[in-house]
N, C-alpha and C. Protein backbone atom coordinates (compact mmCIF):
# COMPACT_ATOMS: atom_id res chain seq x y z
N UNK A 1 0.83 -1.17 0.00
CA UNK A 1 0.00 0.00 0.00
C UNK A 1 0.88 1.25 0.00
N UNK A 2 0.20 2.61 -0.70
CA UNK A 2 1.59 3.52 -0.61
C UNK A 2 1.76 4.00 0.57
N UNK A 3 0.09 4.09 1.04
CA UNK A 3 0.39 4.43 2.62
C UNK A 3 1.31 3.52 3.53
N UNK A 4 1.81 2.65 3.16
CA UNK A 4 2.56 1.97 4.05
C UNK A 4 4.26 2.67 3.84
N UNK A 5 4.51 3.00 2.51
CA UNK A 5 5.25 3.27 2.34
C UNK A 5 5.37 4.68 2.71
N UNK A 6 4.86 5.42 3.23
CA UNK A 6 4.64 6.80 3.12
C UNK A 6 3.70 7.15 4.51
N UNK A 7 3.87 7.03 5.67
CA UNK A 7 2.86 7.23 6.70
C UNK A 7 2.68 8.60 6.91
N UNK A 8 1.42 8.65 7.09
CA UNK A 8 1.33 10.46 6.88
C UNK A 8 1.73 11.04 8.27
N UNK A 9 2.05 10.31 9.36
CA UNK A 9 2.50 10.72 10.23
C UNK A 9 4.20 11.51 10.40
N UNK A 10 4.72 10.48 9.67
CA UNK A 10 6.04 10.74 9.91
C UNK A 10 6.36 11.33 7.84
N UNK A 11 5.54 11.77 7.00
CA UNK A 11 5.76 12.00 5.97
C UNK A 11 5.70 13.78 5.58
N UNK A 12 5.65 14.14 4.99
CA UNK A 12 5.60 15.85 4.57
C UNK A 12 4.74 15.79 3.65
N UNK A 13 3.83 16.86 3.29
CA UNK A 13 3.13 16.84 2.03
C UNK A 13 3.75 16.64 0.71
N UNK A 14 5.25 17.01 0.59
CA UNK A 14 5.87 17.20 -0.40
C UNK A 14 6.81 15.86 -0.76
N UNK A 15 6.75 15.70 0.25
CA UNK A 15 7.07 14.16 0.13
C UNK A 15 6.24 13.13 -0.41
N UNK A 16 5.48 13.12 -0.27
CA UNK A 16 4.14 12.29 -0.73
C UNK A 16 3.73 12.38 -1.91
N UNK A 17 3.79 13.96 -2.82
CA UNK A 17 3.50 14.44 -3.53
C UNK A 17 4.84 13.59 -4.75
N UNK A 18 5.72 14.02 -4.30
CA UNK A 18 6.68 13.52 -5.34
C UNK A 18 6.65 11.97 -5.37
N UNK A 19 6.90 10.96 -4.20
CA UNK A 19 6.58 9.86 -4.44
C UNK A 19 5.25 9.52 -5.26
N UNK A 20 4.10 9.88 -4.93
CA UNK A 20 3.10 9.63 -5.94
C UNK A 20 2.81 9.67 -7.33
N UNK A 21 4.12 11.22 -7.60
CA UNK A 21 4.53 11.20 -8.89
C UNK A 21 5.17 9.98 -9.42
N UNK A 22 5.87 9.85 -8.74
CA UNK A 22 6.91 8.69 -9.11
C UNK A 22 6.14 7.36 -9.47
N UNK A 23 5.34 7.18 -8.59
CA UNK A 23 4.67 6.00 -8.83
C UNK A 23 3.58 6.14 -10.05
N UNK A 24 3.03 7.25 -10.39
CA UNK A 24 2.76 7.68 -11.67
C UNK A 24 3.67 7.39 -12.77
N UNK A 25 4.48 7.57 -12.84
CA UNK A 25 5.43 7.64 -13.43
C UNK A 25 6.17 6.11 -14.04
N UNK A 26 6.02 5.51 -13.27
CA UNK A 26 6.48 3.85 -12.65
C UNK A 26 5.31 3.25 -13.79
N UNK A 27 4.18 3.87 -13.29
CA UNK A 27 2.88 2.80 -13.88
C UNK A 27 2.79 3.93 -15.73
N UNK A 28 3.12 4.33 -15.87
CA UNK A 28 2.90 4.87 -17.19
C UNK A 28 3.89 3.89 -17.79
N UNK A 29 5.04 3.56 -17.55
CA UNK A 29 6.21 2.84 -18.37
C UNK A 29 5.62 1.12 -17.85
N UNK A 30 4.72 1.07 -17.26
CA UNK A 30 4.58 -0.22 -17.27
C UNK A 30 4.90 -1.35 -16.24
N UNK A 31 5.68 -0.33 -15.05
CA UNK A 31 6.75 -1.28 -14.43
C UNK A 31 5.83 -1.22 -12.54
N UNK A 32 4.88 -0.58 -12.32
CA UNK A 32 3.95 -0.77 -11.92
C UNK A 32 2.39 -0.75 -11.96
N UNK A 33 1.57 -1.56 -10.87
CA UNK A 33 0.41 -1.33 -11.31
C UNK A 33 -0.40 -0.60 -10.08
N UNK A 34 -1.31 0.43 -10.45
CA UNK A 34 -1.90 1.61 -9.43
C UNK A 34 -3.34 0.68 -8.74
N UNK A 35 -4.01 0.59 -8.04
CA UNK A 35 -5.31 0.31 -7.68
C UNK A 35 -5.69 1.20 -6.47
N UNK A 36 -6.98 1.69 -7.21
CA UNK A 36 -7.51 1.96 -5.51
C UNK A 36 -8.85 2.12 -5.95
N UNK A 37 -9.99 1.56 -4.75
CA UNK A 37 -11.45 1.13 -4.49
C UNK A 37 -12.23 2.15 -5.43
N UNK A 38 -13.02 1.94 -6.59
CA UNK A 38 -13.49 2.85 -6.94
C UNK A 38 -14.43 3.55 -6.13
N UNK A 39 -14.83 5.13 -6.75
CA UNK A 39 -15.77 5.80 -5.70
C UNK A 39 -15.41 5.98 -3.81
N UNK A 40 -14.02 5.46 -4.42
CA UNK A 40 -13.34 5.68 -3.00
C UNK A 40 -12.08 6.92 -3.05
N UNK A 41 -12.57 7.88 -2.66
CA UNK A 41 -11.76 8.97 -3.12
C UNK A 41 -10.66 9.01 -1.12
N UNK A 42 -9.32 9.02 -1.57
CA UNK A 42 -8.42 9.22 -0.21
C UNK A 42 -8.49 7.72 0.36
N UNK A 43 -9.43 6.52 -0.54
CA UNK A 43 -9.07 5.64 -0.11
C UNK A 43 -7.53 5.01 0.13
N UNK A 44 -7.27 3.82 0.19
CA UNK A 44 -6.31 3.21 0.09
C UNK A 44 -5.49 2.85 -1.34
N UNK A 45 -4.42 3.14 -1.26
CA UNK A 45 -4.03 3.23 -2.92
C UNK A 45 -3.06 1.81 -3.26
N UNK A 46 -3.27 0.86 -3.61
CA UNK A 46 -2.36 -0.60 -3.77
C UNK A 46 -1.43 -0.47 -5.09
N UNK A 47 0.07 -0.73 -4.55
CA UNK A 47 0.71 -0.28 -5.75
C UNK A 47 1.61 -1.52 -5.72
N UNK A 48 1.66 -2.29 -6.90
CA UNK A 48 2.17 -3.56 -7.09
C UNK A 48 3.37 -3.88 -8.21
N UNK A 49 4.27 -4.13 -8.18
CA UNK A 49 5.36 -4.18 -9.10
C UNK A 49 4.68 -5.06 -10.40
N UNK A 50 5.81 -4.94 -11.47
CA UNK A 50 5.42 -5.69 -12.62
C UNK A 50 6.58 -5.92 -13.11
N UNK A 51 6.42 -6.77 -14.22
CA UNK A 51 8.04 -7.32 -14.81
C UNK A 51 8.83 -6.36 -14.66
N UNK A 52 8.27 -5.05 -15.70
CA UNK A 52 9.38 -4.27 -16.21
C UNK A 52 9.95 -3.28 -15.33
N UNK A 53 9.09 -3.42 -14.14
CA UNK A 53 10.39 -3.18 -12.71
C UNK A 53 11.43 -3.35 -12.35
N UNK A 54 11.88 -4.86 -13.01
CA UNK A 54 13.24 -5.38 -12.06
C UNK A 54 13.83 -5.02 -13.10
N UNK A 55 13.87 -4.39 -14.92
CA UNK A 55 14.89 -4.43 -15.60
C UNK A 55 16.36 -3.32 -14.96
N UNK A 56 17.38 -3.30 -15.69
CA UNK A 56 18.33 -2.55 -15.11
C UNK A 56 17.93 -1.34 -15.71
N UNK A 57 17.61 -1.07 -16.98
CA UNK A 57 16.62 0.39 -16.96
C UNK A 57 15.80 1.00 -16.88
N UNK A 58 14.73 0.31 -15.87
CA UNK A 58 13.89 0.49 -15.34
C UNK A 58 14.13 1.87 -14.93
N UNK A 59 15.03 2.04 -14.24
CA UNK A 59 15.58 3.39 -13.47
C UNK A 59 15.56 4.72 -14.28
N UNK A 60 16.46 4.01 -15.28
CA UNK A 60 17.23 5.40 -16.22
C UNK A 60 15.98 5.70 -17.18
N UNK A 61 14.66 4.97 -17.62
CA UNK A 61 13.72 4.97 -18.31
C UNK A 61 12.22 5.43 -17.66
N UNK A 62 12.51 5.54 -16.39
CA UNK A 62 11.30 6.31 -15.71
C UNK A 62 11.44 7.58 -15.88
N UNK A 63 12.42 8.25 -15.53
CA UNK A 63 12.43 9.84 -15.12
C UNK A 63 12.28 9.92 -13.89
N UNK A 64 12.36 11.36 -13.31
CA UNK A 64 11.99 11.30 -11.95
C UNK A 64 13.88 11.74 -11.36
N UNK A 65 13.67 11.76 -10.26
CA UNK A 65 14.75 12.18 -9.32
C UNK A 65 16.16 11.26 -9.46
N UNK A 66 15.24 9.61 -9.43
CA UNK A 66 16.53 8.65 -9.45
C UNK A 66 17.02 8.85 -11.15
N UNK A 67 16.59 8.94 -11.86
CA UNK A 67 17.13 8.99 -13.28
C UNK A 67 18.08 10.30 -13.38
N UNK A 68 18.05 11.28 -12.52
CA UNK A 68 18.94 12.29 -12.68
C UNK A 68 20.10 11.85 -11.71
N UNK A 69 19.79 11.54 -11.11
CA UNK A 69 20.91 10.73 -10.09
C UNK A 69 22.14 9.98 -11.09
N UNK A 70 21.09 9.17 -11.27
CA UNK A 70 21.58 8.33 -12.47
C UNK A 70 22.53 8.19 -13.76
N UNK A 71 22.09 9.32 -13.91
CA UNK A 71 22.44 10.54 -15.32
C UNK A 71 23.85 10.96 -14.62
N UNK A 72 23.80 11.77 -13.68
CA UNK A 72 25.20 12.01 -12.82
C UNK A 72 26.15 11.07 -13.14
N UNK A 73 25.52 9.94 -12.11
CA UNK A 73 26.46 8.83 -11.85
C UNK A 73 27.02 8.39 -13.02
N UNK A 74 26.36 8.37 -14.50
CA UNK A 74 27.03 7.75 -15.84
C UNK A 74 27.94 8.89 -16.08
N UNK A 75 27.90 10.51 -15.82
CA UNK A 75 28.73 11.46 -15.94
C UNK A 75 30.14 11.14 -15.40
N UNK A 76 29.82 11.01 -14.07
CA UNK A 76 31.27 10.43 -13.32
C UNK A 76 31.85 8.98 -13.95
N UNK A 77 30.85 8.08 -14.18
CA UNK A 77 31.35 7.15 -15.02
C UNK A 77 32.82 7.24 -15.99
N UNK A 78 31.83 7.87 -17.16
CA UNK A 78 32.60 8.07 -18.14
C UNK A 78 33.61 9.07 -18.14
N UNK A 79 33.68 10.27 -17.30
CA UNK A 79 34.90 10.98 -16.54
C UNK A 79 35.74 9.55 -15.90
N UNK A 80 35.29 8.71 -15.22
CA UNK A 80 37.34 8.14 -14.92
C UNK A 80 37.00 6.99 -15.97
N UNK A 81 36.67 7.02 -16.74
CA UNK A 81 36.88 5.81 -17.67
C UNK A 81 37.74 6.87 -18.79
N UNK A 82 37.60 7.75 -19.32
CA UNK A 82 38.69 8.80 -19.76
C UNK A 82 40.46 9.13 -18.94
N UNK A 83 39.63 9.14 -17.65
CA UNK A 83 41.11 9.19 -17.17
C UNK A 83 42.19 8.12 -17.02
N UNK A 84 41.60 6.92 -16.69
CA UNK A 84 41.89 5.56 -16.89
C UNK A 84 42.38 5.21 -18.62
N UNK A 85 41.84 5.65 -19.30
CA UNK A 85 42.16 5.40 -20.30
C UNK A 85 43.52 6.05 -20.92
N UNK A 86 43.61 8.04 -20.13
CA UNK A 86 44.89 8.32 -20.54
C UNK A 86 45.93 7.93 -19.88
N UNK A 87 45.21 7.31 -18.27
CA UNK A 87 46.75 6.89 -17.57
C UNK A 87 47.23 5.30 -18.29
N UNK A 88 46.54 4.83 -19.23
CA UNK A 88 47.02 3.34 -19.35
C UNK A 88 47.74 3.49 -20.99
């Protein structure tokens, strides 16, 4: 449930807000699936993985916060794979 993942006790509005994006985000590419009770508005929201979750670009193919992360991290990548390459 996202509320499990996200307790509104110990969560921020803005926090919630972006995770929900995310999980928007997740279920547009396929790699999750959204449910919640119809005619149930603030109900409970069930959010369930799917194949194309576990791929390794799952990540870099959502968007979102971790894909810029991501994006970085291949920056630094390929920075010491250059340097490595002139020290050898």
């Amino acid at each position: 449930m996202f509320q499990d993942l996200l307790p509104e006790r110990g969560t921020s509005k803005a926090d919630a807000t972006k995770m929900f994006f995310e999980v928007l985000v997740l279920a547009t590419k396929d790699a999750v699936k959204v449910e919640q009770t119809q005619g149930e508005l603030g109900g409970p929201i069930r959010v369930r993985g799917k194949r194309g979750l576990w791929g390794s670009w799952a990540e870099r193919e959502a968007g979102g916060e971790i894909a810029e992360e991501l994006g970085d991290m291949d920056q630094i990548l390929e920075q010491a794979r250059g340097v490595v390459a002139v020290d050898a």
